[in-house]
PDB file of N, CA and C in Angstrom:
ATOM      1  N   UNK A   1      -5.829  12.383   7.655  1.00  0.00           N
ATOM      2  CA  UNK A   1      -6.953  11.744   7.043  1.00  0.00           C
ATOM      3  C   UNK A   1      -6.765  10.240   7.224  1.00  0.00           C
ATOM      4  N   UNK A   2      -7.980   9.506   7.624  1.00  0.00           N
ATOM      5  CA  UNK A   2      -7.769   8.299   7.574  1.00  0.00           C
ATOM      6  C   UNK A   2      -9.092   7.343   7.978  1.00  0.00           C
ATOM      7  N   UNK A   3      -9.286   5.966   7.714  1.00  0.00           N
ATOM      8  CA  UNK A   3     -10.158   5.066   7.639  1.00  0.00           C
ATOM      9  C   UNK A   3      -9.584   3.879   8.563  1.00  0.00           C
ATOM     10  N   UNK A   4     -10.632   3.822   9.789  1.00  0.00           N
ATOM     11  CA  UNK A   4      -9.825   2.658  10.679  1.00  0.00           C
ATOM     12  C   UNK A   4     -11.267   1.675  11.068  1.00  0.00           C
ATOM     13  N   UNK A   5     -11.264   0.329  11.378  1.00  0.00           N
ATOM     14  CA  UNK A   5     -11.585  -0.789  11.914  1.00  0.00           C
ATOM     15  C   UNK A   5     -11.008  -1.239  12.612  1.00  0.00           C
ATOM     16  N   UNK A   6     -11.629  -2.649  13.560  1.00  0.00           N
ATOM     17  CA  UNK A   6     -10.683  -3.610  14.457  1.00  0.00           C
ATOM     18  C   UNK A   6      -9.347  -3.954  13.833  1.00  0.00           C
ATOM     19  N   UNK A   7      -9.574  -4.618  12.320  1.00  0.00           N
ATOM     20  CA  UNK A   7      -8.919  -5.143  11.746  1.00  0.00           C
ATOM     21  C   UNK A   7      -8.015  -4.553  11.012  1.00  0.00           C
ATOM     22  N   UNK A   8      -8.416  -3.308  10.528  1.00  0.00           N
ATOM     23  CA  UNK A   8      -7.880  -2.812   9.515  1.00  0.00           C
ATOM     24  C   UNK A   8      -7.888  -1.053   9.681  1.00  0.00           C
ATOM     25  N   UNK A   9      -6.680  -0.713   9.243  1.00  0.00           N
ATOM     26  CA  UNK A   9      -6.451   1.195   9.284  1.00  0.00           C
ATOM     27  C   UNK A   9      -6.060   1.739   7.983  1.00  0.00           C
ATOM     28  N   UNK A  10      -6.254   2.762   7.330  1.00  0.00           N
ATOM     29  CA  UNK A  10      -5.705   3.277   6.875  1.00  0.00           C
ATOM     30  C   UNK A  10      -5.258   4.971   7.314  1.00  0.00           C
ATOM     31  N   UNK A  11      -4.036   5.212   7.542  1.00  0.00           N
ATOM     32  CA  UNK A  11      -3.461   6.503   6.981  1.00  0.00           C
ATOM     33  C   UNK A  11      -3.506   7.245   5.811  1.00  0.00           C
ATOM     34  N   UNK A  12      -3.722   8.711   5.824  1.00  0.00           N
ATOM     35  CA  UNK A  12      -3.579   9.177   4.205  1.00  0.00           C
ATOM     36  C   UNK A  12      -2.256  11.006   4.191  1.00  0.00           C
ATOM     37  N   UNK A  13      -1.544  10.688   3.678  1.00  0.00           N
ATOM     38  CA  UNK A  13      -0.923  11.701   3.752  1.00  0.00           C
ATOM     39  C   UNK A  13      -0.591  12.763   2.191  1.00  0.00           C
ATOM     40  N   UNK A  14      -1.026  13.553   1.991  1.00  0.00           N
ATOM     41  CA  UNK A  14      -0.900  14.394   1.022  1.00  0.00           C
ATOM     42  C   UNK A  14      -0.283  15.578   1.130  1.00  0.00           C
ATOM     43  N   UNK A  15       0.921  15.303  -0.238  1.00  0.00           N
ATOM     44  CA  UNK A  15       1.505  16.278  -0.687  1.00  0.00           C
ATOM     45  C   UNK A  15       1.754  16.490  -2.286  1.00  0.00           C
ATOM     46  N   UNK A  16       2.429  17.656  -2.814  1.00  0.00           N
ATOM     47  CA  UNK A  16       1.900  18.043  -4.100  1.00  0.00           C
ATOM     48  C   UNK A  16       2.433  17.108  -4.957  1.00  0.00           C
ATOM     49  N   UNK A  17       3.460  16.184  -5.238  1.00  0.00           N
ATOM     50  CA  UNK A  17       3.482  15.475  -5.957  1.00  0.00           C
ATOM     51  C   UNK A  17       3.126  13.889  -5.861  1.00  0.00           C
ATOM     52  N   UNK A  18       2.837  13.680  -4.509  1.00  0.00           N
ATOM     53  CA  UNK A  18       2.750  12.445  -3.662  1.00  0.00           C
ATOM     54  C   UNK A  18       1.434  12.218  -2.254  1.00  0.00           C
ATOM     55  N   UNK A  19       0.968  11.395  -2.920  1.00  0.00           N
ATOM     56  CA  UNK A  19      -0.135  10.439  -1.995  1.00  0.00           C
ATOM     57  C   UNK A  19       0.267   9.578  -1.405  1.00  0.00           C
ATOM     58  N   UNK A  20       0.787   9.328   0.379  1.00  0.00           N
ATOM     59  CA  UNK A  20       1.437   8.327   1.001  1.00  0.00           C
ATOM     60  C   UNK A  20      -0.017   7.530   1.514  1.00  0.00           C
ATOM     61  N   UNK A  21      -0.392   6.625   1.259  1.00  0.00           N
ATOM     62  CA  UNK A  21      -1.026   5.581   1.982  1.00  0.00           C
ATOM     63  C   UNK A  21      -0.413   4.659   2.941  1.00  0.00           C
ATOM     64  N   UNK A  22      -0.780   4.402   4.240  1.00  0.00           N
ATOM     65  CA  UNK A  22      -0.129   4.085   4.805  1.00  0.00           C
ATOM     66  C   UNK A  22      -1.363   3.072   5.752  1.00  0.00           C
ATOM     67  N   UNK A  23      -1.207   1.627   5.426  1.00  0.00           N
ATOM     68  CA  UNK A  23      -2.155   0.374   5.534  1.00  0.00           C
ATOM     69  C   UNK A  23      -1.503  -0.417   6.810  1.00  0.00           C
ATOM     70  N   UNK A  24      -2.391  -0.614   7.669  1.00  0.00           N
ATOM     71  CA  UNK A  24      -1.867  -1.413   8.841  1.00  0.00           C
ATOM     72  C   UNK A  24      -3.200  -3.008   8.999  1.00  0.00           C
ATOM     73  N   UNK A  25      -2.886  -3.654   9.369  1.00  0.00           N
ATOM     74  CA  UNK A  25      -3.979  -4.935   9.747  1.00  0.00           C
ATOM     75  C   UNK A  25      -3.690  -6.016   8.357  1.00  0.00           C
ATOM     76  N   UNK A  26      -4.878  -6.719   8.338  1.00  0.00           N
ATOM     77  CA  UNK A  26      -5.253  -7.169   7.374  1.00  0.00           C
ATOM     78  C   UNK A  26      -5.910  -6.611   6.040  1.00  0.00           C
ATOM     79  N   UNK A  27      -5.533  -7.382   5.195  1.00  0.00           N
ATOM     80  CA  UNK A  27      -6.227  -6.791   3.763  1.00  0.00           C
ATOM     81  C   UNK A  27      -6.953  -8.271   3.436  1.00  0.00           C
ATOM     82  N   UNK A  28      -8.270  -8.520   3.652  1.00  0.00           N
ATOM     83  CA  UNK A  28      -9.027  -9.753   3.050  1.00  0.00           C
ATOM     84  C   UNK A  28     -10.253  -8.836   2.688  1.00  0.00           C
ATOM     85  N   UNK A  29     -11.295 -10.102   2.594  1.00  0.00           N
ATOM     86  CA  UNK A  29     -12.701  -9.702   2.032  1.00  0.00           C
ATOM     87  C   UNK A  29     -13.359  -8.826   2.951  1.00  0.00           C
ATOM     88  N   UNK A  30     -13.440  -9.008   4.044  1.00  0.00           N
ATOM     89  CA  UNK A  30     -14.061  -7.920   4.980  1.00  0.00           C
ATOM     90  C   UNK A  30     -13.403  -6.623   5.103  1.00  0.00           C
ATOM     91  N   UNK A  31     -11.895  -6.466   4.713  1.00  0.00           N
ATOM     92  CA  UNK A  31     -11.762  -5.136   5.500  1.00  0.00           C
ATOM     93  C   UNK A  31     -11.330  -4.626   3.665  1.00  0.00           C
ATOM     94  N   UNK A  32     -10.930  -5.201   2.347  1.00  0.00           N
ATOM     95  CA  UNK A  32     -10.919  -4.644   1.152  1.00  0.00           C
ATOM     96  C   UNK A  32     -11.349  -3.115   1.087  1.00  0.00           C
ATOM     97  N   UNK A  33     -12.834  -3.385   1.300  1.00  0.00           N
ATOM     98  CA  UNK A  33     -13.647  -2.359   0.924  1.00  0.00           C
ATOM     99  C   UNK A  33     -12.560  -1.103   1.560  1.00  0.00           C
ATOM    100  N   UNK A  34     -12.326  -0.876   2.237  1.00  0.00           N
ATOM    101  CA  UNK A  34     -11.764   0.489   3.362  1.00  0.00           C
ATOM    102  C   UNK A  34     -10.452   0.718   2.614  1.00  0.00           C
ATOM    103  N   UNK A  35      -9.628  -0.325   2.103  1.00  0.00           N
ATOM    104  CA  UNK A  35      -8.573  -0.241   1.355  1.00  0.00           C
ATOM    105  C   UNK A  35      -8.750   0.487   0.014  1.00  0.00           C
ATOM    106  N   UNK A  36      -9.867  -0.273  -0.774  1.00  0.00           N
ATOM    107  CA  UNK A  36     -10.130   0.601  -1.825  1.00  0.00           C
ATOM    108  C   UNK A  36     -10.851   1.758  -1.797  1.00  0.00           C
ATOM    109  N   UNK A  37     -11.688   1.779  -0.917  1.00  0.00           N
ATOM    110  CA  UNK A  37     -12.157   3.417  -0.816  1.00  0.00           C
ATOM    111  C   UNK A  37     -11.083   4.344  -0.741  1.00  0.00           C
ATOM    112  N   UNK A  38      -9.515   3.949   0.147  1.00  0.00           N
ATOM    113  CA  UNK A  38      -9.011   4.525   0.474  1.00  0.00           C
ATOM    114  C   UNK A  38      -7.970   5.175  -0.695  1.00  0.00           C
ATOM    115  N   UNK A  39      -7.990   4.402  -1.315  1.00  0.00           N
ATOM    116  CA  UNK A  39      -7.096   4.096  -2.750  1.00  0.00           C
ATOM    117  C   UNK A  39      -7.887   5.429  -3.901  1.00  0.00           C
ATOM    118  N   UNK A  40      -9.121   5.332  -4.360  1.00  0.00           N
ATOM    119  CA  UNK A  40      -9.948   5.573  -4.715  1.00  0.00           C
ATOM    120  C   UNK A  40      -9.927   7.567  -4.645  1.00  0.00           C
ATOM    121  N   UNK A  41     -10.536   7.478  -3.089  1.00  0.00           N
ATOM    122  CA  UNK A  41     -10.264   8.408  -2.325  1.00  0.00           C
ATOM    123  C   UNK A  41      -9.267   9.258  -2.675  1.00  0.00           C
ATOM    124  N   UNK A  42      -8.131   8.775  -2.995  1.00  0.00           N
ATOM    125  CA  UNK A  42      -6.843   9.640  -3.053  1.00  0.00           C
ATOM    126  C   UNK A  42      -6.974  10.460  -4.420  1.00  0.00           C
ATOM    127  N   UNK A  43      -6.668  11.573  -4.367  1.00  0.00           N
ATOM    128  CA  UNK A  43      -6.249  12.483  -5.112  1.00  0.00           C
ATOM    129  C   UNK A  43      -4.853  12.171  -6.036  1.00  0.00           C
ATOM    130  N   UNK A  44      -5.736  12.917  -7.769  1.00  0.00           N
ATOM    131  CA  UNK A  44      -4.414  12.370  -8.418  1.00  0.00           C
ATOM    132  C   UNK A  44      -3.077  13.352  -8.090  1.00  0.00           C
ATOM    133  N   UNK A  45      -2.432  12.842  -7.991  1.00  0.00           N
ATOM    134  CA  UNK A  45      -0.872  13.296  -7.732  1.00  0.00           C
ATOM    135  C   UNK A  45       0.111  12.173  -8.817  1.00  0.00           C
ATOM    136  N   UNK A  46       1.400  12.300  -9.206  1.00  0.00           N
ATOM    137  CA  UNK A  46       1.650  11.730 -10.128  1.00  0.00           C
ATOM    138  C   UNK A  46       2.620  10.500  -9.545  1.00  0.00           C
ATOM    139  N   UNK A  47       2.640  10.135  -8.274  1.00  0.00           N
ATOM    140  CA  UNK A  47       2.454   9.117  -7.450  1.00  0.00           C
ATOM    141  C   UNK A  47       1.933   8.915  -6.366  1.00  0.00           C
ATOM    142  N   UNK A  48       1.312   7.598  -6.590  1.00  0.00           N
ATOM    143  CA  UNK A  48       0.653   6.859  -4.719  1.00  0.00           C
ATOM    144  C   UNK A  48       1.231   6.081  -4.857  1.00  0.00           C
ATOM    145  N   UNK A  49       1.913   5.941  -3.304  1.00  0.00           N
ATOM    146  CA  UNK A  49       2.717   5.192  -2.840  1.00  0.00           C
ATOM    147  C   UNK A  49       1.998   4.203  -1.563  1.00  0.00           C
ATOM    148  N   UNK A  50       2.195   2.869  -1.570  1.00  0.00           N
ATOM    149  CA  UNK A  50       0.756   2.374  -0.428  1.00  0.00           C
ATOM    150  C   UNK A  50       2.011   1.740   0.243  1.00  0.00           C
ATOM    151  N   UNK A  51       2.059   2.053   1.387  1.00  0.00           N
ATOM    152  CA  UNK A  51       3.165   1.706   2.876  1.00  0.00           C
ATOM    153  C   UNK A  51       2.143   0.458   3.384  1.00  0.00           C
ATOM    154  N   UNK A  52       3.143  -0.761   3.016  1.00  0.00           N
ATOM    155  CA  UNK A  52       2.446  -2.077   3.456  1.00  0.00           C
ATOM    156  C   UNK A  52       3.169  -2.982   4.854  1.00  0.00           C
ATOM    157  N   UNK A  53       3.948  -1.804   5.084  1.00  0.00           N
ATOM    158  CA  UNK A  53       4.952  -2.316   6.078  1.00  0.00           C
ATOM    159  C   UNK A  53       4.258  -2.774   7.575  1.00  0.00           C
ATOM    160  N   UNK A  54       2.564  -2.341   7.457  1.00  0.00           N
ATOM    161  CA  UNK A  54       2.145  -2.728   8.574  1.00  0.00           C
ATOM    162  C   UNK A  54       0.808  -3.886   8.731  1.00  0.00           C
ATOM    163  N   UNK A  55       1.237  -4.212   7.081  1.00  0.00           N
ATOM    164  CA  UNK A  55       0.070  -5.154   7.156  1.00  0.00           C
ATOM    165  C   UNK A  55       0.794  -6.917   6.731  1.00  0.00           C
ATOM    166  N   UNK A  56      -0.155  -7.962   7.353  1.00  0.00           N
ATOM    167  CA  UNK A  56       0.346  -8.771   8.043  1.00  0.00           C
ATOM    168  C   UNK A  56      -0.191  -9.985   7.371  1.00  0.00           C
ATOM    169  N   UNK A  57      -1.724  -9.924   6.379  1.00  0.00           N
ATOM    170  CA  UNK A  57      -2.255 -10.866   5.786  1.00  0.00           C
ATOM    171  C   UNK A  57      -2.993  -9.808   4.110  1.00  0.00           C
ATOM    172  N   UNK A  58      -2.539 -10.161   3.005  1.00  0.00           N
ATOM    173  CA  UNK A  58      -2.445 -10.022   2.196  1.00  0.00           C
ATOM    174  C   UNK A  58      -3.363 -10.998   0.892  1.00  0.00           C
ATOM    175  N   UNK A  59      -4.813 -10.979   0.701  1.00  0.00           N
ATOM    176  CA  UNK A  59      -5.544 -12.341   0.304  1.00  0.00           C
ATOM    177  C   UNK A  59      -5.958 -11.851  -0.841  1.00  0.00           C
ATOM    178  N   UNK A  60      -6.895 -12.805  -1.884  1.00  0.00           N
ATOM    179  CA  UNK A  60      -6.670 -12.412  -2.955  1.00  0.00           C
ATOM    180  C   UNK A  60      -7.531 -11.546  -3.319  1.00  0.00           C
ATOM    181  N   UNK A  61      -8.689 -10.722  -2.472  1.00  0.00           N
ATOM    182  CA  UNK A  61      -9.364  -9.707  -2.743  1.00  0.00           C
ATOM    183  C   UNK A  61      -8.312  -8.641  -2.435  1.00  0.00           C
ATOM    184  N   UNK A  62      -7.308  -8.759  -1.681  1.00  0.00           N
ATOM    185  CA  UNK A  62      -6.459  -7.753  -1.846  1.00  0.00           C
ATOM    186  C   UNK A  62      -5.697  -7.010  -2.930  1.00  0.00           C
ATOM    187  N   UNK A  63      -4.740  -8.825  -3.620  1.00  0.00           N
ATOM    188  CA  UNK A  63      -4.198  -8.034  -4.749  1.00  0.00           C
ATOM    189  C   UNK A  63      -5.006  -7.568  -5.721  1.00  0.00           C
ATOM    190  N   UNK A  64      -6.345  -8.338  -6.111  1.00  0.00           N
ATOM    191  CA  UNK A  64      -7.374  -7.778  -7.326  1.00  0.00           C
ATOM    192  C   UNK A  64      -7.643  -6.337  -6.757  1.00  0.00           C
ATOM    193  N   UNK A  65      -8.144  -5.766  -5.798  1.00  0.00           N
ATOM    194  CA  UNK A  65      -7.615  -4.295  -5.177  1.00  0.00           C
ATOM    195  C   UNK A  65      -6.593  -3.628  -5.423  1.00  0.00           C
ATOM    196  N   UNK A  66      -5.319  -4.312  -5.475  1.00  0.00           N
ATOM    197  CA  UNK A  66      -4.377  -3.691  -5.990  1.00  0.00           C
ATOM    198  C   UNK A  66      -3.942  -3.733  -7.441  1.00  0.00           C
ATOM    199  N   UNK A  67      -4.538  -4.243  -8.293  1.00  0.00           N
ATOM    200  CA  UNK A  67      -4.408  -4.423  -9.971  1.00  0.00           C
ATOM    201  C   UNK A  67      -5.304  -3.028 -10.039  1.00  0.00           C
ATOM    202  N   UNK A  68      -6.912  -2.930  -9.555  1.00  0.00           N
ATOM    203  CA  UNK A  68      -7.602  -2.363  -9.717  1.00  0.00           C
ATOM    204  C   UNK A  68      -6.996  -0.874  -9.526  1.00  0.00           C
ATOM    205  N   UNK A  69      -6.263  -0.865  -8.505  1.00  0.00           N
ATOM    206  CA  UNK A  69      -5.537   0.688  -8.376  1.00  0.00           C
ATOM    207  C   UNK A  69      -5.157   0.850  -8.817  1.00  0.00           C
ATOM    208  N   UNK A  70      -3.941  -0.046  -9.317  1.00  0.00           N
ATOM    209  CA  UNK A  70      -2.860   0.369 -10.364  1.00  0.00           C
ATOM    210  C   UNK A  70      -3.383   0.684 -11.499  1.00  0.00           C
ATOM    211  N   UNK A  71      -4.357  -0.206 -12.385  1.00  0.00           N
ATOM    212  CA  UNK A  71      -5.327   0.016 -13.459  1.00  0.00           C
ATOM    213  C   UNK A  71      -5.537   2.042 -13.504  1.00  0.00           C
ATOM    214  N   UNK A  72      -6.977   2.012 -12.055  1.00  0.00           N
ATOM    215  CA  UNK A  72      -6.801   3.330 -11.667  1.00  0.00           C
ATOM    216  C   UNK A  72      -6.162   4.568 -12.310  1.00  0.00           C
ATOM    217  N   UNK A  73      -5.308   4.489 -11.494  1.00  0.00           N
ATOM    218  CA  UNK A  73      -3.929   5.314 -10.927  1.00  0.00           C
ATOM    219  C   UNK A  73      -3.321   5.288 -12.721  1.00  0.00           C
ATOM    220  N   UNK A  74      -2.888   4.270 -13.078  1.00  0.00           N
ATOM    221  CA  UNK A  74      -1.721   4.793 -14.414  1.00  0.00           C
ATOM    222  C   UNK A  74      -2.878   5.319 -15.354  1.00  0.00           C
ATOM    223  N   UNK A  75      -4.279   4.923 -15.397  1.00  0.00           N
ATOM    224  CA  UNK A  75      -4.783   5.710 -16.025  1.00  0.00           C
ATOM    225  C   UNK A  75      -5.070   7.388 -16.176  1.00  0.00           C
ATOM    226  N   UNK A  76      -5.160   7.444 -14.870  1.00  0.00           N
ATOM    227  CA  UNK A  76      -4.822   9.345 -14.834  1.00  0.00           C
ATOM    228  C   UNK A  76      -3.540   9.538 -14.640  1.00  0.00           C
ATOM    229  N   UNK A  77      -2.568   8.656 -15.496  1.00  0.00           N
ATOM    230  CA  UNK A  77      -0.634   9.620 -15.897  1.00  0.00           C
ATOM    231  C   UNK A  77      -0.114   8.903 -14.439  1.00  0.00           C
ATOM    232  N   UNK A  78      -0.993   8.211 -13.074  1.00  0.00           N
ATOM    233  CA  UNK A  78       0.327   7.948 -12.361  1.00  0.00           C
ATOM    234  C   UNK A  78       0.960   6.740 -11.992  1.00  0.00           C
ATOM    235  N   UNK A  79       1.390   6.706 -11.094  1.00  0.00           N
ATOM    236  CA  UNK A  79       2.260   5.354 -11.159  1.00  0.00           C
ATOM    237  C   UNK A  79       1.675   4.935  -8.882  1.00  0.00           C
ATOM    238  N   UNK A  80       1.420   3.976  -9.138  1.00  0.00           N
ATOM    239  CA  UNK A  80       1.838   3.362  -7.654  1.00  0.00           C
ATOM    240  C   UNK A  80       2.788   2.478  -7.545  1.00  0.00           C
ATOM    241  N   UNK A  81       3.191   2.655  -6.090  1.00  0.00           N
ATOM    242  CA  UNK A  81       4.376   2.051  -5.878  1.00  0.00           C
ATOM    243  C   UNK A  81       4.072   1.175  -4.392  1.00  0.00           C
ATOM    244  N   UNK A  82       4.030  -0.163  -4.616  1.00  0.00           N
ATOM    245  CA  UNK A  82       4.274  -0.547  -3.310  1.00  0.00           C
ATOM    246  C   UNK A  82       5.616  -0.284  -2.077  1.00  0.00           C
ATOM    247  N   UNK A  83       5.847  -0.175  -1.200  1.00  0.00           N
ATOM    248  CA  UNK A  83       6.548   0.365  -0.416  1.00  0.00           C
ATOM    249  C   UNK A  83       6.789  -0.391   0.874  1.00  0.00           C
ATOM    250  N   UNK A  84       7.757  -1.382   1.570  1.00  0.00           N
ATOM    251  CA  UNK A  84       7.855  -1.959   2.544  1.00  0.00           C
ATOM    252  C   UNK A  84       7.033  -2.714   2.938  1.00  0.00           C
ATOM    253  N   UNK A  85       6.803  -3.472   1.942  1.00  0.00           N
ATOM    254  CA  UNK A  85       5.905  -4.758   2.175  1.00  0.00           C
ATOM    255  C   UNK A  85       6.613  -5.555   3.413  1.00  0.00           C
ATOM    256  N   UNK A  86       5.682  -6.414   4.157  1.00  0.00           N
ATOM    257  CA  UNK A  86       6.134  -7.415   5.761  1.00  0.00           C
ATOM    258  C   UNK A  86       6.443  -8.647   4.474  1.00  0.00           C
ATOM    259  N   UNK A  87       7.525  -9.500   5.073  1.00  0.00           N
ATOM    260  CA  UNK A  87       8.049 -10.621   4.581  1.00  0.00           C
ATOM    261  C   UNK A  87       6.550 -11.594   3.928  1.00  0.00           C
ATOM    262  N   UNK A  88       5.412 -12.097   4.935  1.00  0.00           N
ATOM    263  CA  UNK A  88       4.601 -12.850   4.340  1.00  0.00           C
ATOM    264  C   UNK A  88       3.897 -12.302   2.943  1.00  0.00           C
ATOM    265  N   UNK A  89       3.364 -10.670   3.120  1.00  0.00           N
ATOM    266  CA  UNK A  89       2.937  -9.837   2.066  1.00  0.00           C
ATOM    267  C   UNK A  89       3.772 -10.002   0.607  1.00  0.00           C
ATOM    268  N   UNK A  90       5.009  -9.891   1.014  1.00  0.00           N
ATOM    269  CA  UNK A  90       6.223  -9.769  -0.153  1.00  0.00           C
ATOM    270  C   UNK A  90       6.265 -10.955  -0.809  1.00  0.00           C
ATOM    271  N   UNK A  91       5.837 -12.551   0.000  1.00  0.00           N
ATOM    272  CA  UNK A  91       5.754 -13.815  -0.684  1.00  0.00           C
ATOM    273  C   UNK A  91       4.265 -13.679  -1.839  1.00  0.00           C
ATOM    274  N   UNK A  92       2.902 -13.140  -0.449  1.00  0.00           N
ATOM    275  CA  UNK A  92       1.843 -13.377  -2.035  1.00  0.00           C
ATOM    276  C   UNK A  92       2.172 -12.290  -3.033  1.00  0.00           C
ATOM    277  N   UNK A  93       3.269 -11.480  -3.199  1.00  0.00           N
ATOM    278  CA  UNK A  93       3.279 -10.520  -4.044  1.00  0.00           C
ATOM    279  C   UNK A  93       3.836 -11.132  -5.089  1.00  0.00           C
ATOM    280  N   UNK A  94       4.921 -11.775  -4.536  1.00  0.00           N
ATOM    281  CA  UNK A  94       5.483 -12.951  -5.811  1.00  0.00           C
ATOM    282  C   UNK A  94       5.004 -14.098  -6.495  1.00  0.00           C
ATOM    283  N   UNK A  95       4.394 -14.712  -5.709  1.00  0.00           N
ATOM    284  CA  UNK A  95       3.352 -15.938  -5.445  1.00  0.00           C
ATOM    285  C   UNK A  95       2.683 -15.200  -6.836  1.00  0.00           C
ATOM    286  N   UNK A  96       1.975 -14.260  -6.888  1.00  0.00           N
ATOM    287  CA  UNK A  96       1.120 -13.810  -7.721  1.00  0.00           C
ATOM    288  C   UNK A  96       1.412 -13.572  -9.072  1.00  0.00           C
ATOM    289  N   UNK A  97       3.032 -12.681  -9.249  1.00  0.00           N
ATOM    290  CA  UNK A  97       3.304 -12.248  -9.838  1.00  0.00           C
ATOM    291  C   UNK A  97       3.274 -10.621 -10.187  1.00  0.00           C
ATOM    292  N   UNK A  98       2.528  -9.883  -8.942  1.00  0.00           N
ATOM    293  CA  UNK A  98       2.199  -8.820  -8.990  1.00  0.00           C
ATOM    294  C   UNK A  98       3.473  -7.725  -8.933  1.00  0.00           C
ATOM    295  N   UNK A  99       4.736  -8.441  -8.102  1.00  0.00           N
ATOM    296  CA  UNK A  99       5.601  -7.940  -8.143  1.00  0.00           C
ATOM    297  C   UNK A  99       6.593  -7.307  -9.634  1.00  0.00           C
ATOM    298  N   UNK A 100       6.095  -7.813 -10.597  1.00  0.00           N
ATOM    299  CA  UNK A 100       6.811  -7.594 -11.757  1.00  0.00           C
ATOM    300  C   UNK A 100       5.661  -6.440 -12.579  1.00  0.00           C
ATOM    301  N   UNK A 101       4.164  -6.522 -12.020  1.00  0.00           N
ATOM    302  CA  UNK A 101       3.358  -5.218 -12.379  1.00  0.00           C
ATOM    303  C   UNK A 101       3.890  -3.969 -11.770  1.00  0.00           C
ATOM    304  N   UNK A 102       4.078  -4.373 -10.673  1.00  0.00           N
ATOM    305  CA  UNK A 102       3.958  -2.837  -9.666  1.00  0.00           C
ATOM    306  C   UNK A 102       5.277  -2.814  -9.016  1.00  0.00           C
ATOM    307  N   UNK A 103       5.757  -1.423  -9.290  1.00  0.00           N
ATOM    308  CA  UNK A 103       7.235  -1.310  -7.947  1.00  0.00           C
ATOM    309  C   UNK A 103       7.221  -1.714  -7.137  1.00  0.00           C
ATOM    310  N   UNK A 104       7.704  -2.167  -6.153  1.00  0.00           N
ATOM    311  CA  UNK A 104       7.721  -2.512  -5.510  1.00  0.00           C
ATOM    312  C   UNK A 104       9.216  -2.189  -4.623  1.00  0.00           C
ATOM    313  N   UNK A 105       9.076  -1.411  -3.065  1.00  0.00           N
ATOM    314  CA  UNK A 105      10.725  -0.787  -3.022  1.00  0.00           C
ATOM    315  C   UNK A 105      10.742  -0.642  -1.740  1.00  0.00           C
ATOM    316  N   UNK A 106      12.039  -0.795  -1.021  1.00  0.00           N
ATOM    317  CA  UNK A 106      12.266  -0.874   0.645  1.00  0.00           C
ATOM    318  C   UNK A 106      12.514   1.252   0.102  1.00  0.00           C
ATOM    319  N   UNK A 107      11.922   1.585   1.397  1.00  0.00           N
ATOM    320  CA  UNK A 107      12.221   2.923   2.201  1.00  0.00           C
ATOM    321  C   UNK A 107      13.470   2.538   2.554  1.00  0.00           C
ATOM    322  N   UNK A 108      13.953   4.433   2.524  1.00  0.00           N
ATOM    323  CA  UNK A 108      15.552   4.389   3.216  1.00  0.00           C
ATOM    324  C   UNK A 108      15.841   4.094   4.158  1.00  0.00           C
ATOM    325  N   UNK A 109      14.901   3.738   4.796  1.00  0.00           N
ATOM    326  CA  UNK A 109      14.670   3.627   6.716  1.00  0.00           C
ATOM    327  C   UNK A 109      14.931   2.313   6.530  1.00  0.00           C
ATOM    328  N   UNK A 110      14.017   1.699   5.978  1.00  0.00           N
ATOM    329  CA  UNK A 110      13.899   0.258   6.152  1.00  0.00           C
ATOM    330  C   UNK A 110      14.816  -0.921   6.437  1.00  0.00           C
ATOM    331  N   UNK A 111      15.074  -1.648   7.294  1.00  0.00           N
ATOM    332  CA  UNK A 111      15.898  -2.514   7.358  1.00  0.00           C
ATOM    333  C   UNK A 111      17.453  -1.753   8.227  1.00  0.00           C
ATOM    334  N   UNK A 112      17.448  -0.601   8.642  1.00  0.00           N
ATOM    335  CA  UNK A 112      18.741  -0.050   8.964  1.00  0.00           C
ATOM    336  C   UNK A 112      18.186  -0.003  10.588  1.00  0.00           C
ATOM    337  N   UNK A 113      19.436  -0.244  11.166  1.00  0.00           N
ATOM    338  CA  UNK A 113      19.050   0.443  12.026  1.00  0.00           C
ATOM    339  C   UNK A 113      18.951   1.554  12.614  1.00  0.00           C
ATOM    340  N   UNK A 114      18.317   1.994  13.742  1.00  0.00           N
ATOM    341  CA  UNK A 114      18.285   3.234  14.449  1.00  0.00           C
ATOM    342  C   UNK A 114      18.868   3.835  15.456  1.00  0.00           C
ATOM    343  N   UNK A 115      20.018   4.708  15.169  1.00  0.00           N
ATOM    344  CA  UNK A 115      20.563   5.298  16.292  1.00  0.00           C
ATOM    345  C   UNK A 115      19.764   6.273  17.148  1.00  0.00           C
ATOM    346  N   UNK A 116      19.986   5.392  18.582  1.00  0.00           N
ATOM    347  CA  UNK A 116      19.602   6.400  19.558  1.00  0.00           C
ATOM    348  C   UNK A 116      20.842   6.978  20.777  1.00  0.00           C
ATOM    349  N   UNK A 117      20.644   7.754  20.819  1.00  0.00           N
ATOM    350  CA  UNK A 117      21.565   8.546  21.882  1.00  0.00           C
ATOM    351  C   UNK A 117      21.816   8.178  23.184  1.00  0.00           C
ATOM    352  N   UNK A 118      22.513   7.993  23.906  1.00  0.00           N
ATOM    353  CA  UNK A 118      21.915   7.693  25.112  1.00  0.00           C
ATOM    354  C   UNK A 118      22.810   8.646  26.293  1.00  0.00           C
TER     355      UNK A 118
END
């Protein structure tokens, strides 16, 4: 399942206790809308988790998008979790203060590297 533009994609992956969102491009005023539909969209499960590891500009219709989910979301019992935010993303997260609302957490993957065989 998923919602894509020039600018902007979303992934949606569902399983029984967990909603993986998975956001690539920009998040501003033009491409929001697709973010929150996407958000929206998701089925309650007793976490959504939004994979930001592929997005690159982060503005402030974004985070009010992301208060709005979280709002959302803990209202039907769940919790979101941001997930591998890109270094600039991770600054307006702090910048904001949003980081101390919402989890915010590196994947086990993240940052390690990858053995390949050769």
């Amino acid at each position: 399942m998923g919602q894509r533009s020039d600018r902007f994609r979303v992934e949606i992956t569902i399983d029984d206790h967990v909603v993986d969102v998975r956001a690539f491009g920009e998040i501003d005023i033009a491409t929001v809308g697709s973010l929150r539909a996407a958000l929206w969209a998701a089925p309650a499960r007793p976490t959504l988790r939004l994979d930001l590891s592929g997005v690159q500009v982060l503005s402030a219709a974004g985070v009010r998008a992301l208060v709005a989910a979280h709002l959302r979301v803990r209202a039907r019992g769940g919790e979101l979790v941001l997930v591998d935010p890109d270094p600039v993303v991770e600054r307006v997260l702090r910048a904001t203060g949003l980081h101390r609302v919402l989890p915010v957490r590196q994947s086990a993957s993240a940052g390690k590297p990858v053995l390949v065989a050769v």
